[in-house]
PDB file of N, CA and C in Angstrom:
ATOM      1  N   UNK A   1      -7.817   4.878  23.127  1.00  0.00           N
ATOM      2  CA  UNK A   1      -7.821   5.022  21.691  1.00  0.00           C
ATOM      3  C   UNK A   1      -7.218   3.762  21.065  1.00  0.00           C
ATOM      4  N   UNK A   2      -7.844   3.370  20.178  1.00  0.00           N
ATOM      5  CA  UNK A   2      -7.379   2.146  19.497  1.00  0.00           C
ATOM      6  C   UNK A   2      -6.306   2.430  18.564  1.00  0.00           C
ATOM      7  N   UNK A   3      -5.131   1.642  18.519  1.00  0.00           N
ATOM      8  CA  UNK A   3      -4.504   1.861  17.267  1.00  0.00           C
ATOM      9  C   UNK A   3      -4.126   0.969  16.079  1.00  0.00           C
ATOM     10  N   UNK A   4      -4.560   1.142  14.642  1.00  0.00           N
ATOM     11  CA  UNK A   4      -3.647  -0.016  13.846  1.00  0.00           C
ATOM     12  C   UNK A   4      -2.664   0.784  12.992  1.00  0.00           C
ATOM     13  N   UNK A   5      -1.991   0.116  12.685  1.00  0.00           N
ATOM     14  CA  UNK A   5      -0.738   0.386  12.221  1.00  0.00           C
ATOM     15  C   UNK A   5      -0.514  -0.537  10.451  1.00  0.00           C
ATOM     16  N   UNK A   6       0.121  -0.147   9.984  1.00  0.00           N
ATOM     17  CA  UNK A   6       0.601  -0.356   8.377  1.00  0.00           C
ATOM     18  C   UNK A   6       2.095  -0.403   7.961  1.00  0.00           C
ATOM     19  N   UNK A   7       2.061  -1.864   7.320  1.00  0.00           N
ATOM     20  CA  UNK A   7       3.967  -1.738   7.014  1.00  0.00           C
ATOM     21  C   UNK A   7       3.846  -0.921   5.885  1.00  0.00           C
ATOM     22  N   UNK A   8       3.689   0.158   5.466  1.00  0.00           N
ATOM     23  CA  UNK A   8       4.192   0.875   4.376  1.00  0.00           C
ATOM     24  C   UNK A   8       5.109   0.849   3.324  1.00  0.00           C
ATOM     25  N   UNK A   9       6.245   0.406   4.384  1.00  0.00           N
ATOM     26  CA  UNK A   9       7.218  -0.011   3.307  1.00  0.00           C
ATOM     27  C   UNK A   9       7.174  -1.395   2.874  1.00  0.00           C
ATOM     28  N   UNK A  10       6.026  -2.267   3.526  1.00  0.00           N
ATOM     29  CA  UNK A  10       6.126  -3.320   2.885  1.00  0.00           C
ATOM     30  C   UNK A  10       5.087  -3.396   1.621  1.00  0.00           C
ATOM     31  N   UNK A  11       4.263  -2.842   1.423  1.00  0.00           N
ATOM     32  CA  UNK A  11       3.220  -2.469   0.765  1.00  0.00           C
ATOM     33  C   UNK A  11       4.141  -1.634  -0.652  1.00  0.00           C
ATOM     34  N   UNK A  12       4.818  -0.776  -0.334  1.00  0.00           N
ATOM     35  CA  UNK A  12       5.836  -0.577  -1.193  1.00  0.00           C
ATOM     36  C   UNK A  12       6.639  -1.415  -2.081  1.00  0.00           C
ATOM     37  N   UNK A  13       7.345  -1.908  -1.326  1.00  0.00           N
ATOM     38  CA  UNK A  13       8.447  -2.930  -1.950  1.00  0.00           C
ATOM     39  C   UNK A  13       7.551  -3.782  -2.876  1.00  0.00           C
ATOM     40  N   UNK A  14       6.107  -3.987  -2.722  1.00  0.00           N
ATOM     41  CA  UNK A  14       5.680  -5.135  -3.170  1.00  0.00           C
ATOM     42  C   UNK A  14       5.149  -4.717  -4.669  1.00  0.00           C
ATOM     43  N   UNK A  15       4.583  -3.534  -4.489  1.00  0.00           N
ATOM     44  CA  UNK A  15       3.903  -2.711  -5.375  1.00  0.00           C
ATOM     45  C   UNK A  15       5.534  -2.373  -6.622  1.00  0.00           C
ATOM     46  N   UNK A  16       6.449  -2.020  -6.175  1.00  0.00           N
ATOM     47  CA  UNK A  16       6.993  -2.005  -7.097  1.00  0.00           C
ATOM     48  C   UNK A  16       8.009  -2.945  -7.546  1.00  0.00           C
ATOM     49  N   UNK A  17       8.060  -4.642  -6.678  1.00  0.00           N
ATOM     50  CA  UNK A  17       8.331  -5.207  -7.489  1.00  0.00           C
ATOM     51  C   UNK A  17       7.278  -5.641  -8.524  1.00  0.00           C
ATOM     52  N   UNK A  18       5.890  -5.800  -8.328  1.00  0.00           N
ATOM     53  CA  UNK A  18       5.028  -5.989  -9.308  1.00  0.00           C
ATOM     54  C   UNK A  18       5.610  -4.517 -10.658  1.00  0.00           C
ATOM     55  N   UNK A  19       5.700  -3.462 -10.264  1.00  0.00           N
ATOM     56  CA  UNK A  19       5.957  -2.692 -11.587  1.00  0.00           C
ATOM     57  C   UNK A  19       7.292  -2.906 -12.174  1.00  0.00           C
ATOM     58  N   UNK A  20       8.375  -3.753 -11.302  1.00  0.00           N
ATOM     59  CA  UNK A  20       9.810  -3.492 -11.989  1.00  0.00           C
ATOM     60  C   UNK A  20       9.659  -4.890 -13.078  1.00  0.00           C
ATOM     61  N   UNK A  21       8.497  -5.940 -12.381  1.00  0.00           N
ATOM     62  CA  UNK A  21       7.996  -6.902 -13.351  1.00  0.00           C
ATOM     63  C   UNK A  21       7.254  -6.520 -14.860  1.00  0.00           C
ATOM     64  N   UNK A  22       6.515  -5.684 -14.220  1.00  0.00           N
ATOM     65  CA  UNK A  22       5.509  -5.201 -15.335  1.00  0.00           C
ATOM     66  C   UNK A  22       6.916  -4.851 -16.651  1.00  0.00           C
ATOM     67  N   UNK A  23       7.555  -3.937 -15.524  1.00  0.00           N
ATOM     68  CA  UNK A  23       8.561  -3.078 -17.189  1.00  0.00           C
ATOM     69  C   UNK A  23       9.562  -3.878 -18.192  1.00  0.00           C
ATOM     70  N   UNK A  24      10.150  -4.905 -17.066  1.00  0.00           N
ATOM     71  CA  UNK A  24      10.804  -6.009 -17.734  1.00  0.00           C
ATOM     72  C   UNK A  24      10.259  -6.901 -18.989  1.00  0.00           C
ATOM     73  N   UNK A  25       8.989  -7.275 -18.622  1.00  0.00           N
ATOM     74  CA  UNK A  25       8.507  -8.133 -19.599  1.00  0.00           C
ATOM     75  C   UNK A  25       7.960  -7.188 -20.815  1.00  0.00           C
ATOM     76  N   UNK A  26       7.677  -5.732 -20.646  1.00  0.00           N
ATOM     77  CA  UNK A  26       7.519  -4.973 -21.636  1.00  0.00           C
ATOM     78  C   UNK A  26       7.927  -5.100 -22.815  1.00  0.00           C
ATOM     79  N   UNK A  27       7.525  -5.171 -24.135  1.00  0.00           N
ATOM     80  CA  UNK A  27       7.768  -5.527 -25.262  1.00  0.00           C
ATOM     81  C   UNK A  27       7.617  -4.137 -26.073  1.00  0.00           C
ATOM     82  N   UNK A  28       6.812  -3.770 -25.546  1.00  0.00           N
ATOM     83  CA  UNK A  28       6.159  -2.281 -26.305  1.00  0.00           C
ATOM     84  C   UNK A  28       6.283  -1.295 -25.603  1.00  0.00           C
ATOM     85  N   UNK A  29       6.126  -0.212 -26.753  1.00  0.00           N
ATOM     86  CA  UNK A  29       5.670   0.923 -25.328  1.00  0.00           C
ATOM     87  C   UNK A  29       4.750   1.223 -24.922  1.00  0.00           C
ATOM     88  N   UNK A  30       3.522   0.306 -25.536  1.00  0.00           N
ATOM     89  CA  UNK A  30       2.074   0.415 -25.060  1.00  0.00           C
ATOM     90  C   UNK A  30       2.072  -0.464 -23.675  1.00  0.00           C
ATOM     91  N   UNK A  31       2.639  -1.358 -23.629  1.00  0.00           N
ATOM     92  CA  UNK A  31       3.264  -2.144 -22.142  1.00  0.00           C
ATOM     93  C   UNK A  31       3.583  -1.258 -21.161  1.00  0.00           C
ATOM     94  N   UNK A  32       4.513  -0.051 -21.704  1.00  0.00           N
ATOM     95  CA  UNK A  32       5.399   0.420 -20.588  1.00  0.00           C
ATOM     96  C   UNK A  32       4.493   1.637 -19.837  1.00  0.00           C
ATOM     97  N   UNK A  33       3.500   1.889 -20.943  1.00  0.00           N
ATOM     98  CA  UNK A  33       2.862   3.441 -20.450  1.00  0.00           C
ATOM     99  C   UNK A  33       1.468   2.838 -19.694  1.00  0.00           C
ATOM    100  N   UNK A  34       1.511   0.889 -19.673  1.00  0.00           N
ATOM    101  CA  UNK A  34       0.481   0.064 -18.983  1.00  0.00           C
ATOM    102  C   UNK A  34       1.202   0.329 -17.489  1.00  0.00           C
ATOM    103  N   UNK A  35       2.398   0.171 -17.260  1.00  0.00           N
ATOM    104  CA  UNK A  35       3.486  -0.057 -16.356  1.00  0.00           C
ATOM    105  C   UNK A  35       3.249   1.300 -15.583  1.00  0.00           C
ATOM    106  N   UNK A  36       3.397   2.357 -16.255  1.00  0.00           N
ATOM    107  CA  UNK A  36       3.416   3.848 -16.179  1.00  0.00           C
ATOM    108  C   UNK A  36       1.695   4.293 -15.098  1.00  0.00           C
ATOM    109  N   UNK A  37       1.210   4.071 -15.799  1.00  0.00           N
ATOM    110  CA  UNK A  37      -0.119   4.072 -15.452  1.00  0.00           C
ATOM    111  C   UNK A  37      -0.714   3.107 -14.186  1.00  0.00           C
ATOM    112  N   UNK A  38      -0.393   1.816 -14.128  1.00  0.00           N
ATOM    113  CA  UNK A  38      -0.359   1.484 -12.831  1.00  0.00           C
ATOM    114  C   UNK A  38       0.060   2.621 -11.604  1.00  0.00           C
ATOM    115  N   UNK A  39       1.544   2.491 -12.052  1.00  0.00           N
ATOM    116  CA  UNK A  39       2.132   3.347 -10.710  1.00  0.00           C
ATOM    117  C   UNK A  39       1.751   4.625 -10.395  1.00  0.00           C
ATOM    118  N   UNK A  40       1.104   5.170 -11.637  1.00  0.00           N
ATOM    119  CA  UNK A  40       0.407   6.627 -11.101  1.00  0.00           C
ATOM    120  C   UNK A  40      -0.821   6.259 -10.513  1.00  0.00           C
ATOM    121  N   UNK A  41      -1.360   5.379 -10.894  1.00  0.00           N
ATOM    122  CA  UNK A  41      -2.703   4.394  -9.998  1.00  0.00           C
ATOM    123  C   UNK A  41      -2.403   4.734  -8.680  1.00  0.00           C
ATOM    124  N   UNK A  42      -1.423   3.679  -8.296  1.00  0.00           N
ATOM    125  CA  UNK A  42      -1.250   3.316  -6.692  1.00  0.00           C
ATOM    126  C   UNK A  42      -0.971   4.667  -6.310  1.00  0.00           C
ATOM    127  N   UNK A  43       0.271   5.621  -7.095  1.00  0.00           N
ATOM    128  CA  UNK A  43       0.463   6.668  -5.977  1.00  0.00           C
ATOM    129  C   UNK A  43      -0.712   7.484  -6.021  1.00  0.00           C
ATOM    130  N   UNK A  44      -2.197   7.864  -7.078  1.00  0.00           N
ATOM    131  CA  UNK A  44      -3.040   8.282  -5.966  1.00  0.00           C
ATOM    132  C   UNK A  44      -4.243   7.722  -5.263  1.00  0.00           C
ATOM    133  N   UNK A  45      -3.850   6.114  -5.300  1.00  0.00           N
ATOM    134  CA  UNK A  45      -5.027   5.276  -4.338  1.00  0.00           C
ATOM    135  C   UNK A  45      -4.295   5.566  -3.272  1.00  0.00           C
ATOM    136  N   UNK A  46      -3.178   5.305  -2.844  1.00  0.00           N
ATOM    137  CA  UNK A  46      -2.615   5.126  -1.564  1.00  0.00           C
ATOM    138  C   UNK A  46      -2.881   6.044  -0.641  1.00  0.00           C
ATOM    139  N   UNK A  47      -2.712   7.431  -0.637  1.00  0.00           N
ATOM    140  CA  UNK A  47      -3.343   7.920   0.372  1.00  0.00           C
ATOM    141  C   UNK A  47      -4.717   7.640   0.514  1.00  0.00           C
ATOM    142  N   UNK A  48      -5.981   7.739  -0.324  1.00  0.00           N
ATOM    143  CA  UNK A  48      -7.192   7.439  -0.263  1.00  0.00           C
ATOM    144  C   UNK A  48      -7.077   6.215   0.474  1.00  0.00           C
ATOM    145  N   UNK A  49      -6.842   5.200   0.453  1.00  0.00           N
ATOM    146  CA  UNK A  49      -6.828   3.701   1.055  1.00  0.00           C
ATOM    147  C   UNK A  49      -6.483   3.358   2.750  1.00  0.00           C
ATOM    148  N   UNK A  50      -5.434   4.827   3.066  1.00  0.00           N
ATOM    149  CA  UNK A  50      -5.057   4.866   3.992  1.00  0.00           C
ATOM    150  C   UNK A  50      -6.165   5.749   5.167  1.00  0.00           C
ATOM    151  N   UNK A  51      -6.562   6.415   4.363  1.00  0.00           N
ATOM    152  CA  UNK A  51      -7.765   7.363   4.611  1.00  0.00           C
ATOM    153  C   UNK A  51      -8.855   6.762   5.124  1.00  0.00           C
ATOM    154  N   UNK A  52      -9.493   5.352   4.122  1.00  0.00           N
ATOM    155  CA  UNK A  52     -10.501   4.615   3.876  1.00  0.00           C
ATOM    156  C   UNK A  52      -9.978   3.565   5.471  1.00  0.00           C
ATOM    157  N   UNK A  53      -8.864   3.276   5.543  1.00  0.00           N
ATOM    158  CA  UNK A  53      -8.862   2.921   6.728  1.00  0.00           C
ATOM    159  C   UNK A  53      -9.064   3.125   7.946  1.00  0.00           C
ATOM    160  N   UNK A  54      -8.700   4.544   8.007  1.00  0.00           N
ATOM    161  CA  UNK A  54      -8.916   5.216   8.941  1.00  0.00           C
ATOM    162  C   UNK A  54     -10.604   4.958   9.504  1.00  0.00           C
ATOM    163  N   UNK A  55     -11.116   5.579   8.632  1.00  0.00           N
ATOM    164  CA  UNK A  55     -12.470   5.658   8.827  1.00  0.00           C
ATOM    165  C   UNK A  55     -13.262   4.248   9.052  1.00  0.00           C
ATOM    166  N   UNK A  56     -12.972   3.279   8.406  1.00  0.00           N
ATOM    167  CA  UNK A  56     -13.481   2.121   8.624  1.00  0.00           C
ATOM    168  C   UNK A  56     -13.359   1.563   9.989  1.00  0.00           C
ATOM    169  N   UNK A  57     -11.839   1.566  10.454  1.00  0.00           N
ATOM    170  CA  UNK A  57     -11.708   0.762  11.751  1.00  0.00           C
ATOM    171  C   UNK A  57     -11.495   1.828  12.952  1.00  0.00           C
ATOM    172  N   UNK A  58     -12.067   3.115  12.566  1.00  0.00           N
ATOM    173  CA  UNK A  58     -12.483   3.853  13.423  1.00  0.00           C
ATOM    174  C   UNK A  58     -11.437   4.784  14.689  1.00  0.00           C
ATOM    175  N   UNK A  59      -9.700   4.005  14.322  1.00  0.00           N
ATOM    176  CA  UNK A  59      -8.429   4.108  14.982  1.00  0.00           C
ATOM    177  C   UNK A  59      -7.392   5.010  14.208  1.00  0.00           C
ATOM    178  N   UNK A  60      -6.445   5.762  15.143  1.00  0.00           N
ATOM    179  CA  UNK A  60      -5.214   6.020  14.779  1.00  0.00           C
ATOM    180  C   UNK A  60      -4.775   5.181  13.732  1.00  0.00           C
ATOM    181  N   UNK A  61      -4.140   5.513  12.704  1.00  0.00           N
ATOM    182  CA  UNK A  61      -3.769   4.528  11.984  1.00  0.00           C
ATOM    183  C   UNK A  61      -2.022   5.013  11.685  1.00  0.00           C
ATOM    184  N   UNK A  62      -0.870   4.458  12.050  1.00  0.00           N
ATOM    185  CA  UNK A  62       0.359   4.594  12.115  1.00  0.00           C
ATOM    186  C   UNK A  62       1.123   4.017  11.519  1.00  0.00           C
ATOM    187  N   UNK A  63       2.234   4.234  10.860  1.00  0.00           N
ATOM    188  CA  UNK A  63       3.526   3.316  10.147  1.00  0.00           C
ATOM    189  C   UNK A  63       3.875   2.448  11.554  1.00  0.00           C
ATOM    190  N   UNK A  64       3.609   1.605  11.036  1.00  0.00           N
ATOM    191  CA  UNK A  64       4.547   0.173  11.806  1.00  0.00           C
ATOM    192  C   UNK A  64       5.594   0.035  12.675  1.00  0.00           C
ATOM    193  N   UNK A  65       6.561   0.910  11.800  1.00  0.00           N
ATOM    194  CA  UNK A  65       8.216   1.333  12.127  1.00  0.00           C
ATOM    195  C   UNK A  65       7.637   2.330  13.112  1.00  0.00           C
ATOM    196  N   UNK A  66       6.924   2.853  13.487  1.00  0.00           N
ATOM    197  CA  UNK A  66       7.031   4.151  14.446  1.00  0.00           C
ATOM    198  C   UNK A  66       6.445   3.849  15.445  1.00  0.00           C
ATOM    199  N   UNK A  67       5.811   2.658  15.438  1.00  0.00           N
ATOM    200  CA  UNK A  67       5.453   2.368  17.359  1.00  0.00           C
ATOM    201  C   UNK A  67       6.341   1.498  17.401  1.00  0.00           C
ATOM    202  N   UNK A  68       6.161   1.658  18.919  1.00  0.00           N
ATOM    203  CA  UNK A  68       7.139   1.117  20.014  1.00  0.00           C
ATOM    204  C   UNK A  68       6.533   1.029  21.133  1.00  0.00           C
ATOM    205  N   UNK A  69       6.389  -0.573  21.844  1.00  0.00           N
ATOM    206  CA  UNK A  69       5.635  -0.193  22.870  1.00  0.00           C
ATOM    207  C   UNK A  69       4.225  -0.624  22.585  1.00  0.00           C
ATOM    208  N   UNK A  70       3.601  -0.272  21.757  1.00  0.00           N
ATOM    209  CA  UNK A  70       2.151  -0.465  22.306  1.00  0.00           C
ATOM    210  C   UNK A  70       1.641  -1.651  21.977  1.00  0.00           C
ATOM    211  N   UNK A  71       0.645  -1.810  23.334  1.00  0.00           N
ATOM    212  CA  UNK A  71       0.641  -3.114  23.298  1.00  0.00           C
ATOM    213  C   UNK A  71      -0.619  -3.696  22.401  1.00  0.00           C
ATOM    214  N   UNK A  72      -0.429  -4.887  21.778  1.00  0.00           N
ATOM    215  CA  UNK A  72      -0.821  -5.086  20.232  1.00  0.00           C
ATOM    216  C   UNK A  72      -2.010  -3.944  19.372  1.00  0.00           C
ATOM    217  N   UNK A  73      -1.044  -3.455  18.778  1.00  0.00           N
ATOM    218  CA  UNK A  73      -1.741  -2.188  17.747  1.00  0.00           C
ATOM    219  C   UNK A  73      -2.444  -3.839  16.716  1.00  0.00           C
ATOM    220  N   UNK A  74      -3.751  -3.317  16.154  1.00  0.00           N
ATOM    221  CA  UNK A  74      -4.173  -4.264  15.189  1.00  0.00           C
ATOM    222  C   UNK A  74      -3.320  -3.770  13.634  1.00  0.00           C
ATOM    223  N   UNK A  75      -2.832  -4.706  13.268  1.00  0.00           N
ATOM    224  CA  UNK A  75      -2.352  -5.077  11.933  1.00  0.00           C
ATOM    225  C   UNK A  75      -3.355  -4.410  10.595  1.00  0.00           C
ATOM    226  N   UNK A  76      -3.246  -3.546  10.157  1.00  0.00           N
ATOM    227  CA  UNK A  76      -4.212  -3.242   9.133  1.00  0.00           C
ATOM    228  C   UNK A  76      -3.623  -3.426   7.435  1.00  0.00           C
ATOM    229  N   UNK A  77      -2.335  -3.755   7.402  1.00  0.00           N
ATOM    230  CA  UNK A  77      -1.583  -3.546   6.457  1.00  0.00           C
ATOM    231  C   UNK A  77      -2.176  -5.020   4.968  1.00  0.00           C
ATOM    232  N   UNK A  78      -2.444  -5.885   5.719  1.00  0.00           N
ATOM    233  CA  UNK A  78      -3.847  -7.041   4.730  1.00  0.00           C
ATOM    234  C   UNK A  78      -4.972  -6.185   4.026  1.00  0.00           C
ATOM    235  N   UNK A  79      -5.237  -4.917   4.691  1.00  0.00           N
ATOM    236  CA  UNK A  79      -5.927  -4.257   4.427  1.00  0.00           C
ATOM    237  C   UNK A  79      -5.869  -3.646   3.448  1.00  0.00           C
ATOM    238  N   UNK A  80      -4.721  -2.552   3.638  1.00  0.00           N
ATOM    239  CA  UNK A  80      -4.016  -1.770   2.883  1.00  0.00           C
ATOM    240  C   UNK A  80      -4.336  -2.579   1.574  1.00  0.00           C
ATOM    241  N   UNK A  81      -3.148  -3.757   0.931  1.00  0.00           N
ATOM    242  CA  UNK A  81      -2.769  -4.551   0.154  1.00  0.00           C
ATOM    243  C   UNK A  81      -4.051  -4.601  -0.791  1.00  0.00           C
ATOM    244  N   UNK A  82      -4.945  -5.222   0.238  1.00  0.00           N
ATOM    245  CA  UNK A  82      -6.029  -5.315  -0.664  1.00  0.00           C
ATOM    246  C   UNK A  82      -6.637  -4.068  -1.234  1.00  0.00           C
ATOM    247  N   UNK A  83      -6.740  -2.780  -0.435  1.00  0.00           N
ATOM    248  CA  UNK A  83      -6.849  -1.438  -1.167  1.00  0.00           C
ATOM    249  C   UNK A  83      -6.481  -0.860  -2.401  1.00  0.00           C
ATOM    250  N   UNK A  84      -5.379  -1.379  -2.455  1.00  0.00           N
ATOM    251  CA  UNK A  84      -4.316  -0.968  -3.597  1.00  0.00           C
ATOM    252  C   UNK A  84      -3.608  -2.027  -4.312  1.00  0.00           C
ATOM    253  N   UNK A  85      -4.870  -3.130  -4.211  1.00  0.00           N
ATOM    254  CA  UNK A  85      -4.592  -4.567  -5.226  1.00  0.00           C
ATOM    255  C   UNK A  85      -3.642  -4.632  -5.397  1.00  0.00           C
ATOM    256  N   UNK A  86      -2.944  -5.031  -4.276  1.00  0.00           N
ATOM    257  CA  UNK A  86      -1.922  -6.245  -4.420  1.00  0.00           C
ATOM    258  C   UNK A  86      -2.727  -7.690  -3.729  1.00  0.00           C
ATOM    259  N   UNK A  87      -2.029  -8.714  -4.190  1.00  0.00           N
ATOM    260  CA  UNK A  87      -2.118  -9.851  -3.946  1.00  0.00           C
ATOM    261  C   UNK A  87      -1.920 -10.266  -2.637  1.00  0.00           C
TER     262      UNK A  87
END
């Protein structure tokens, strides 16, 4: 069985420093409910994306942090990123 794996939490961290950016530069509250609306974005692409992976590369697909051992799981987390537009 093939496996790739996903930093999650790096995909995280990234996603919401882009929103802790978004809120800062906020001027309005039409900004903030822009800010608002992103993040309800990602939280319900993210499972879908993770899903969409699955199926695409046809493998187990696992948090990062939770293997150990195996020998090179493919990296899918470029993937991810791009799923859920980040940069």
């Amino acid at each position: 069985m093939t496996v790739g794996v996903v930093d999650i939490a790096e995909v995280y961290r990234a996603k919401e420093a882009e929103f802790a950016l978004l809120l800062t530069r906020a001027s309005a509250d039409e900004d903030r409910e822009k800010a608002l609306a992103m993040a309800r974005a990602f939280a319900r692409r993210l499972p879908i994306a993770l899903e969409e992976l699955h199926k695409e590369c046809g493998c187990l697909v696992l948090v990062k942090s939770a293997v150990a051992g195996a020998p090179h799981p493919r990296d899918l987390t470029p993937l991810l990123r791009q799923k859920v537009q980040l940069p």
